[in-house]
PDB file of N, CA and C in Angstrom:
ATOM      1  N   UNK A   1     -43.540   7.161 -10.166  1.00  0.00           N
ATOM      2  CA  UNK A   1     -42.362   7.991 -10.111  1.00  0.00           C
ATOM      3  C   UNK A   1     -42.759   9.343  -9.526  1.00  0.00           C
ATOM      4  N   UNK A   2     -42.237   9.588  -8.365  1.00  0.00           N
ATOM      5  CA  UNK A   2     -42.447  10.828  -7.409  1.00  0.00           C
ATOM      6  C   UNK A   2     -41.459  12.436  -7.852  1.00  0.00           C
ATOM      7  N   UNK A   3     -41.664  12.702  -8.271  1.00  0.00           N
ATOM      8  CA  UNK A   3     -41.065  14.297  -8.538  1.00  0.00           C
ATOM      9  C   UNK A   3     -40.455  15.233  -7.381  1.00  0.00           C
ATOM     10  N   UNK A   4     -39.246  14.826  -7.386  1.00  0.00           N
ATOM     11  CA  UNK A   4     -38.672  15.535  -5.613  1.00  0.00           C
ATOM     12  C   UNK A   4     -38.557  17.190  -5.780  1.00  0.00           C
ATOM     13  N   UNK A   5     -39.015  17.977  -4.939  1.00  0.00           N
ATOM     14  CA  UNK A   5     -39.297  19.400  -4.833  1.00  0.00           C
ATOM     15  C   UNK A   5     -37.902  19.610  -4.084  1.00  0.00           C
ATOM     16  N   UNK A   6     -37.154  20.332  -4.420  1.00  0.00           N
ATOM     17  CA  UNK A   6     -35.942  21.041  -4.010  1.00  0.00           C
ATOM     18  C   UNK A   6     -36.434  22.284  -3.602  1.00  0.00           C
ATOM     19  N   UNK A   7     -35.537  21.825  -2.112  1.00  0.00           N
ATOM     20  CA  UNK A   7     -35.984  23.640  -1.385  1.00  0.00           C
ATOM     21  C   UNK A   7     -35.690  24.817  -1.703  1.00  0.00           C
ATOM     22  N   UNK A   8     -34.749  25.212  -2.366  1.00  0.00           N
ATOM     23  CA  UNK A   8     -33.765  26.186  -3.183  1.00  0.00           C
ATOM     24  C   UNK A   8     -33.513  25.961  -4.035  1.00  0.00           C
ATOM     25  N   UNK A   9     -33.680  27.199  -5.152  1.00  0.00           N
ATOM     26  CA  UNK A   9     -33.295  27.124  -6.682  1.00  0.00           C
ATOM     27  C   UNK A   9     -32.635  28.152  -6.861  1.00  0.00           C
ATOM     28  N   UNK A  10     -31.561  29.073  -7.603  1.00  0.00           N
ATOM     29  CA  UNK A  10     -31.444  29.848  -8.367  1.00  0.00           C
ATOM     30  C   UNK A  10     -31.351  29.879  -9.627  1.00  0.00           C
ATOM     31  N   UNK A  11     -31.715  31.546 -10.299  1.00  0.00           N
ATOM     32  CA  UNK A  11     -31.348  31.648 -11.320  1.00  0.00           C
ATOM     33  C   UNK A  11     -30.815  33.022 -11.743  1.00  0.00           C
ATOM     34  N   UNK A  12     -29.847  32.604 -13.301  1.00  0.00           N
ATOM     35  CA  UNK A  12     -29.038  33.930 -13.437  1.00  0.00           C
ATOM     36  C   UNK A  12     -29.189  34.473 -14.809  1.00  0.00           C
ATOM     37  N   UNK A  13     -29.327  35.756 -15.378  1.00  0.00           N
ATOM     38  CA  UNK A  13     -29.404  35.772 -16.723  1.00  0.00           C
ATOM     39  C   UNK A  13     -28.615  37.367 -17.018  1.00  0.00           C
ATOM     40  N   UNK A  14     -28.709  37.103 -18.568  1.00  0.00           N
ATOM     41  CA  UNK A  14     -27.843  38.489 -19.021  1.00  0.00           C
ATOM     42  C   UNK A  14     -28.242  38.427 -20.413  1.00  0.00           C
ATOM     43  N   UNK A  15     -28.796  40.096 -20.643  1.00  0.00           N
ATOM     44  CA  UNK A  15     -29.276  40.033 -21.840  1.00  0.00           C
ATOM     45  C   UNK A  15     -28.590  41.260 -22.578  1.00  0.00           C
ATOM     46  N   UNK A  16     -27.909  41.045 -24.110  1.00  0.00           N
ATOM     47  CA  UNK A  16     -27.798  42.192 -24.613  1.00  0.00           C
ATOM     48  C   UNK A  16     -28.548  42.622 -25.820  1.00  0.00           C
ATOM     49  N   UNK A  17     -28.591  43.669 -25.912  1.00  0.00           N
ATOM     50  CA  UNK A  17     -29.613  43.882 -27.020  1.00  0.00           C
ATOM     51  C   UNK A  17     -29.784  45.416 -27.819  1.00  0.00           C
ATOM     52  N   UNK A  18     -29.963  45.396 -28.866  1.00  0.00           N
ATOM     53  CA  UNK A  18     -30.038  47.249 -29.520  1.00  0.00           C
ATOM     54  C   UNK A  18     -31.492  47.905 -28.742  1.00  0.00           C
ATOM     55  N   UNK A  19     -31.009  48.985 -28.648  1.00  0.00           N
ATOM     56  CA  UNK A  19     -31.945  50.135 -28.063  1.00  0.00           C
ATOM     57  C   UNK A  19     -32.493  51.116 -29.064  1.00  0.00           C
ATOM     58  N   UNK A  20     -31.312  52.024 -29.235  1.00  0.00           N
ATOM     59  CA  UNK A  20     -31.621  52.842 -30.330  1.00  0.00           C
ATOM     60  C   UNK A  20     -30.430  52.595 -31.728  1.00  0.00           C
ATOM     61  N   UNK A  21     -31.060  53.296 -32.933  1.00  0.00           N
ATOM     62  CA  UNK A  21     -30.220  52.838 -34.290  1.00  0.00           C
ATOM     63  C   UNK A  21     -29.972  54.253 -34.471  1.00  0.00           C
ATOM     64  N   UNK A  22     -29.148  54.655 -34.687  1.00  0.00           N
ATOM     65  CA  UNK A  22     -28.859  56.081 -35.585  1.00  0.00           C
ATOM     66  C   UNK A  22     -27.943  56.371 -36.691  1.00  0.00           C
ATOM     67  N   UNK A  23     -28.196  56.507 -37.780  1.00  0.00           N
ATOM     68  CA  UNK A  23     -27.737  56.816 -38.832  1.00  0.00           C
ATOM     69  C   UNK A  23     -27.752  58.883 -39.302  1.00  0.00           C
ATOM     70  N   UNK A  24     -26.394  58.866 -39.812  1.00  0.00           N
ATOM     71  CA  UNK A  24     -26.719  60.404 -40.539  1.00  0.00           C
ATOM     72  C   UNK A  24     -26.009  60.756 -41.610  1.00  0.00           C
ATOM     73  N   UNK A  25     -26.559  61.318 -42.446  1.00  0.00           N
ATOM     74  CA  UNK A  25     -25.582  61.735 -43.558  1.00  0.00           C
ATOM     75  C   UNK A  25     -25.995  63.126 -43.961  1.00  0.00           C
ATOM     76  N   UNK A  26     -25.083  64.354 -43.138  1.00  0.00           N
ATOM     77  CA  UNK A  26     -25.004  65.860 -43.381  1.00  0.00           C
ATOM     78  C   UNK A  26     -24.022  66.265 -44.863  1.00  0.00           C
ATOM     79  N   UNK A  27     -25.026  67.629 -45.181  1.00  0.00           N
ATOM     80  CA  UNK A  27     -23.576  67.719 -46.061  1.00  0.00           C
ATOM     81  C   UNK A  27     -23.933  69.772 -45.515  1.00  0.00           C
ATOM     82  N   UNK A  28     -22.776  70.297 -45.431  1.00  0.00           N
ATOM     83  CA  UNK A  28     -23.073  71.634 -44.835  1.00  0.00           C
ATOM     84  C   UNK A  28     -21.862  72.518 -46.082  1.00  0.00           C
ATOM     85  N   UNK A  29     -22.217  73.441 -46.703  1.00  0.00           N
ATOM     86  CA  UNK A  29     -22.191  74.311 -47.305  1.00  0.00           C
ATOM     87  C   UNK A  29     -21.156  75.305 -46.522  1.00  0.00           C
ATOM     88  N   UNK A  30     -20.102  76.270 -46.582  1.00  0.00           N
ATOM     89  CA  UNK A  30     -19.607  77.376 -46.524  1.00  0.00           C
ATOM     90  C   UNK A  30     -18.787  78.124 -47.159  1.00  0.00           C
ATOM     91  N   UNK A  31     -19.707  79.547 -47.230  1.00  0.00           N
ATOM     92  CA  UNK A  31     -18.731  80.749 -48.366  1.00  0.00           C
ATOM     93  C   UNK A  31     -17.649  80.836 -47.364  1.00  0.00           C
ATOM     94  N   UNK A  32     -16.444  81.060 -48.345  1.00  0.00           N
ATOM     95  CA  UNK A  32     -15.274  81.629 -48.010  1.00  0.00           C
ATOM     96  C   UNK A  32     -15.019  82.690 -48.471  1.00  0.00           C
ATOM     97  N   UNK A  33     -14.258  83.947 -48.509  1.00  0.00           N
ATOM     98  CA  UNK A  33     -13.532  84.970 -49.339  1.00  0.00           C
ATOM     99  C   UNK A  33     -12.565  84.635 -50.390  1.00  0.00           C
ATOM    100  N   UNK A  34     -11.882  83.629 -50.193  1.00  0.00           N
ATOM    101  CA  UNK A  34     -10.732  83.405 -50.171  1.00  0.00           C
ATOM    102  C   UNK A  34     -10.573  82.398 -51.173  1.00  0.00           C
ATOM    103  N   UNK A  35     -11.286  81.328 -51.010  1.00  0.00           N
ATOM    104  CA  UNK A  35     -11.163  80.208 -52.044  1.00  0.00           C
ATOM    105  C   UNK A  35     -12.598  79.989 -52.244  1.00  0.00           C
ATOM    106  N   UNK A  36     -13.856  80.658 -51.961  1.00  0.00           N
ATOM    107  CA  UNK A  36     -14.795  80.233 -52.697  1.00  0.00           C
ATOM    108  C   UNK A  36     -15.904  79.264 -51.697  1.00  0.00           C
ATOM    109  N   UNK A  37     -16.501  78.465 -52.861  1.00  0.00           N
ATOM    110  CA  UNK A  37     -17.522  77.188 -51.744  1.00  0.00           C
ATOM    111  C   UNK A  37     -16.604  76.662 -51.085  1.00  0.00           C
ATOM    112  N   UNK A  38     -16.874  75.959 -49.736  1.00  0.00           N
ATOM    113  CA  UNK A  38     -16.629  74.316 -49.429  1.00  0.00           C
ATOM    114  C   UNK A  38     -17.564  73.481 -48.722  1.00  0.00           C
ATOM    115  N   UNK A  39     -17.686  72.586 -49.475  1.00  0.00           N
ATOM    116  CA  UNK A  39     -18.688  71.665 -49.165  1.00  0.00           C
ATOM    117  C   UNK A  39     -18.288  70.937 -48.178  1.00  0.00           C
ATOM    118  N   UNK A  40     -18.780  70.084 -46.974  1.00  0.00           N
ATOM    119  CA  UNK A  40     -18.471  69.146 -45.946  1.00  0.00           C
ATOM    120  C   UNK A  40     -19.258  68.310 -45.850  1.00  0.00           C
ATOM    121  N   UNK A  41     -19.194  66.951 -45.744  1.00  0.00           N
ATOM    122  CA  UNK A  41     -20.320  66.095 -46.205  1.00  0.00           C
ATOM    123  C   UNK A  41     -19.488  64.932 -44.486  1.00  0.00           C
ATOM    124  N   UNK A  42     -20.631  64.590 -43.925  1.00  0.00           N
ATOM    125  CA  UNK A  42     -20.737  63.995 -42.745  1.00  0.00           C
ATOM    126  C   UNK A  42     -21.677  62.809 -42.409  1.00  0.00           C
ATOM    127  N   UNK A  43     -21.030  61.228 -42.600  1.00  0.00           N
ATOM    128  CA  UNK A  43     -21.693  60.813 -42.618  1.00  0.00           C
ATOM    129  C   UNK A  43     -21.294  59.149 -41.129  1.00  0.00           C
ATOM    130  N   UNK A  44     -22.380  58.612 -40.547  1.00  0.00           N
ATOM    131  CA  UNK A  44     -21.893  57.445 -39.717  1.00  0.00           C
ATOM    132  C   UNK A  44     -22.853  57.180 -39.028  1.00  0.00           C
ATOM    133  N   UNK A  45     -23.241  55.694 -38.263  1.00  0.00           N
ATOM    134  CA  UNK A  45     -24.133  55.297 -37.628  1.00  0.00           C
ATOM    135  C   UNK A  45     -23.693  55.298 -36.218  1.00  0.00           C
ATOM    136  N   UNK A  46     -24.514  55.076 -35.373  1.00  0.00           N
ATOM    137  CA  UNK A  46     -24.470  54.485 -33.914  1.00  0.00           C
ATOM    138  C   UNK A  46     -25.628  53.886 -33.377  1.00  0.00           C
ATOM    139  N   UNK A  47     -25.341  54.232 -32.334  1.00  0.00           N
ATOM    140  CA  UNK A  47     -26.882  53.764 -31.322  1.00  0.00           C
ATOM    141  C   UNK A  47     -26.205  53.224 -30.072  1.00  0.00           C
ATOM    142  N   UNK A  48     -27.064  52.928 -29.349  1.00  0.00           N
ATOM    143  CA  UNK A  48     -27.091  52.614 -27.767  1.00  0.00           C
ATOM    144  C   UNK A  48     -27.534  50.843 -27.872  1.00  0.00           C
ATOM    145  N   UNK A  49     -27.206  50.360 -27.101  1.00  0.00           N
ATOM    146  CA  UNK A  49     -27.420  49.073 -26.132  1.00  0.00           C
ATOM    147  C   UNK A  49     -27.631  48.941 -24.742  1.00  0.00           C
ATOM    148  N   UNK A  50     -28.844  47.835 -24.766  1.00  0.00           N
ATOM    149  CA  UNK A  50     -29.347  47.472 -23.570  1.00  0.00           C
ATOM    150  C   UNK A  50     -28.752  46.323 -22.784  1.00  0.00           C
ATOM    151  N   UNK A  51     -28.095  46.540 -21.921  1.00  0.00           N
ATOM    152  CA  UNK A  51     -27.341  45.353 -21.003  1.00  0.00           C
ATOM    153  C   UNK A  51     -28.202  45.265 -19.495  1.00  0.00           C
ATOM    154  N   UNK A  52     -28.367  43.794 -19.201  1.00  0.00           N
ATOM    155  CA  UNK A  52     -29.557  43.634 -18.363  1.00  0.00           C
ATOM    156  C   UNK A  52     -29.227  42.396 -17.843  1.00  0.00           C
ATOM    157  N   UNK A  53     -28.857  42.116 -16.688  1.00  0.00           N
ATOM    158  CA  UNK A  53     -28.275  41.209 -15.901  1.00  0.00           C
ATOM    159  C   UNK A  53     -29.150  41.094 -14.754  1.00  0.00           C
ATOM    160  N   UNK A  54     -29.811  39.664 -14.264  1.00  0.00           N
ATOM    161  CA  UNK A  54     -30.589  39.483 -13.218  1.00  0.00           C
ATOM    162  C   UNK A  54     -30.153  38.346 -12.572  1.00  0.00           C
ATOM    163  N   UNK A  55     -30.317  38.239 -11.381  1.00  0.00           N
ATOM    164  CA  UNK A  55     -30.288  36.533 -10.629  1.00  0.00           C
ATOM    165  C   UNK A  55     -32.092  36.701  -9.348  1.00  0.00           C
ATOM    166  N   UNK A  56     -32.403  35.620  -9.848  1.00  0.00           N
ATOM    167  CA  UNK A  56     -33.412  35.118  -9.032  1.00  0.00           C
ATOM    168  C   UNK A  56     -33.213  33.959  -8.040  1.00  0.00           C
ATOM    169  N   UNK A  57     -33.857  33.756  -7.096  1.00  0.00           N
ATOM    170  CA  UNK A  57     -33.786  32.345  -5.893  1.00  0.00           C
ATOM    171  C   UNK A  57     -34.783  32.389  -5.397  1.00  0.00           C
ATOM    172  N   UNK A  58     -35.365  30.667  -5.043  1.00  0.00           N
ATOM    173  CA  UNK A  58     -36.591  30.251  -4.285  1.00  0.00           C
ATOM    174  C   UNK A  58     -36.180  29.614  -3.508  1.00  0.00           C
ATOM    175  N   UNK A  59     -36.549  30.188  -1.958  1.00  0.00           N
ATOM    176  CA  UNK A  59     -36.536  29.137  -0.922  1.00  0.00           C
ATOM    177  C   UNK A  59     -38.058  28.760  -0.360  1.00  0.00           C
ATOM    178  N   UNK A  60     -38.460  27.402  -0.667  1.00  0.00           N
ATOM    179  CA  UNK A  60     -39.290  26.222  -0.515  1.00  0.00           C
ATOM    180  C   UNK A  60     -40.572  27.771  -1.496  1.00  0.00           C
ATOM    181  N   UNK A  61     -41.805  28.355  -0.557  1.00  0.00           N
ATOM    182  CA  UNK A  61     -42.445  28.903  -1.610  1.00  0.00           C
ATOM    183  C   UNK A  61     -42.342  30.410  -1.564  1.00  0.00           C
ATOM    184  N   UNK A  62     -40.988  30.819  -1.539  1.00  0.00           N
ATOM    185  CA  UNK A  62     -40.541  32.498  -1.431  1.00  0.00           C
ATOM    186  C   UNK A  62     -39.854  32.342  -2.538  1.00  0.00           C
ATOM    187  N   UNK A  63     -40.295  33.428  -3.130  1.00  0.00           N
ATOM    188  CA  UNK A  63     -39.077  33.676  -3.883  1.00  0.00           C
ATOM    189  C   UNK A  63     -38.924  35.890  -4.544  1.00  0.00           C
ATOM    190  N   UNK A  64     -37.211  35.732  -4.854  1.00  0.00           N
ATOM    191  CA  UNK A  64     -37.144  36.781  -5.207  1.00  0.00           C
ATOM    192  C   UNK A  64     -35.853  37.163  -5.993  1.00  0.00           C
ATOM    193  N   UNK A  65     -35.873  38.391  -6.219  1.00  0.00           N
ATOM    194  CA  UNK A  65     -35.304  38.301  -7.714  1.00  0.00           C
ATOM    195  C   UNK A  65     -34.848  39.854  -8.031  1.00  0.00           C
ATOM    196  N   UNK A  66     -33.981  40.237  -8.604  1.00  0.00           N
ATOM    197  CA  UNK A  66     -33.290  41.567  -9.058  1.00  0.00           C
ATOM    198  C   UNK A  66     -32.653  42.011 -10.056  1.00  0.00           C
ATOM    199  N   UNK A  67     -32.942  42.934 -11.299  1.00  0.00           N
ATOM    200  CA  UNK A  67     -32.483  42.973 -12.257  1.00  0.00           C
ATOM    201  C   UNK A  67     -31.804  44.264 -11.866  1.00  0.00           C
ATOM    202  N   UNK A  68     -30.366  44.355 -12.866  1.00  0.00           N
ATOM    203  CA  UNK A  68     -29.926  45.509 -12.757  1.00  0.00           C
ATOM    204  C   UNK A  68     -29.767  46.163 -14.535  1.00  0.00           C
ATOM    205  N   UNK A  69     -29.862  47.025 -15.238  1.00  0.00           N
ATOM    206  CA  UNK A  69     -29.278  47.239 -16.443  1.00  0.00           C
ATOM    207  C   UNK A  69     -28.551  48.845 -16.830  1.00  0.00           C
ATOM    208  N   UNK A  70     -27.801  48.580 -17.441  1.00  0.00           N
ATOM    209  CA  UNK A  70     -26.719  49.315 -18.537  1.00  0.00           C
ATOM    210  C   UNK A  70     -26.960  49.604 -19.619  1.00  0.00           C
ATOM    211  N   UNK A  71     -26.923  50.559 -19.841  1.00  0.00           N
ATOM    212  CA  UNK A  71     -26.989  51.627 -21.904  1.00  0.00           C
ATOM    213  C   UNK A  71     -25.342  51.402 -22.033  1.00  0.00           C
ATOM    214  N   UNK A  72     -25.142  50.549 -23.203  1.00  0.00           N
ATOM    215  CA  UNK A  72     -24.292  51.182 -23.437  1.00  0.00           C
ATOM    216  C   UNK A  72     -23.392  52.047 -25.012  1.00  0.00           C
ATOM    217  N   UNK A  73     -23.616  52.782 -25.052  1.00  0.00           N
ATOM    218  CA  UNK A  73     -23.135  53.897 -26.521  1.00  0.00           C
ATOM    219  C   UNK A  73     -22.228  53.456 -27.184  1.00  0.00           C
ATOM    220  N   UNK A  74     -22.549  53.474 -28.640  1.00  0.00           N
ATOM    221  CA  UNK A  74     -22.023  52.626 -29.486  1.00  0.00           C
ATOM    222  C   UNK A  74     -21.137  53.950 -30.847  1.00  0.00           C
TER     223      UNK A  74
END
């Protein structure tokens, strides 16, 4: 059984994925005159993502290939 070599191939891919994680929880303090303390308390996550999309192709023994990628804020 002979294994037939195809002159041309492509290929395509797409990857997503976390980059950065960020979490915070502030709490900020201010005197007033008027009514005294007030406290402000601030809290929520985010982060960024990695988006990464490529296509590759071989003709007979060339081949070549190009990725492009995207952050995108979360």
């Amino acid at each position: 059984m002979e294994k037939k070599q195809r002159k041309f191939d492509i290929g395509l891919n797409f990857t997503l994925k976390p980059f950065t994680n960020v979490g915070y929880n502030i709490k900020s303090t201010e005197e007033n005159d008027d009514i005294g303390s007030i406290e402000r308390y601030y809290e929520g996550t985010g982060g960024t993502y990695k988006f990464v999309s490529g296509v590759g192709a071989r003709y007979k023994n060339f081949s070549v290939g190009v990725n492009v990628g995207y952050f995108l804020v979360r």
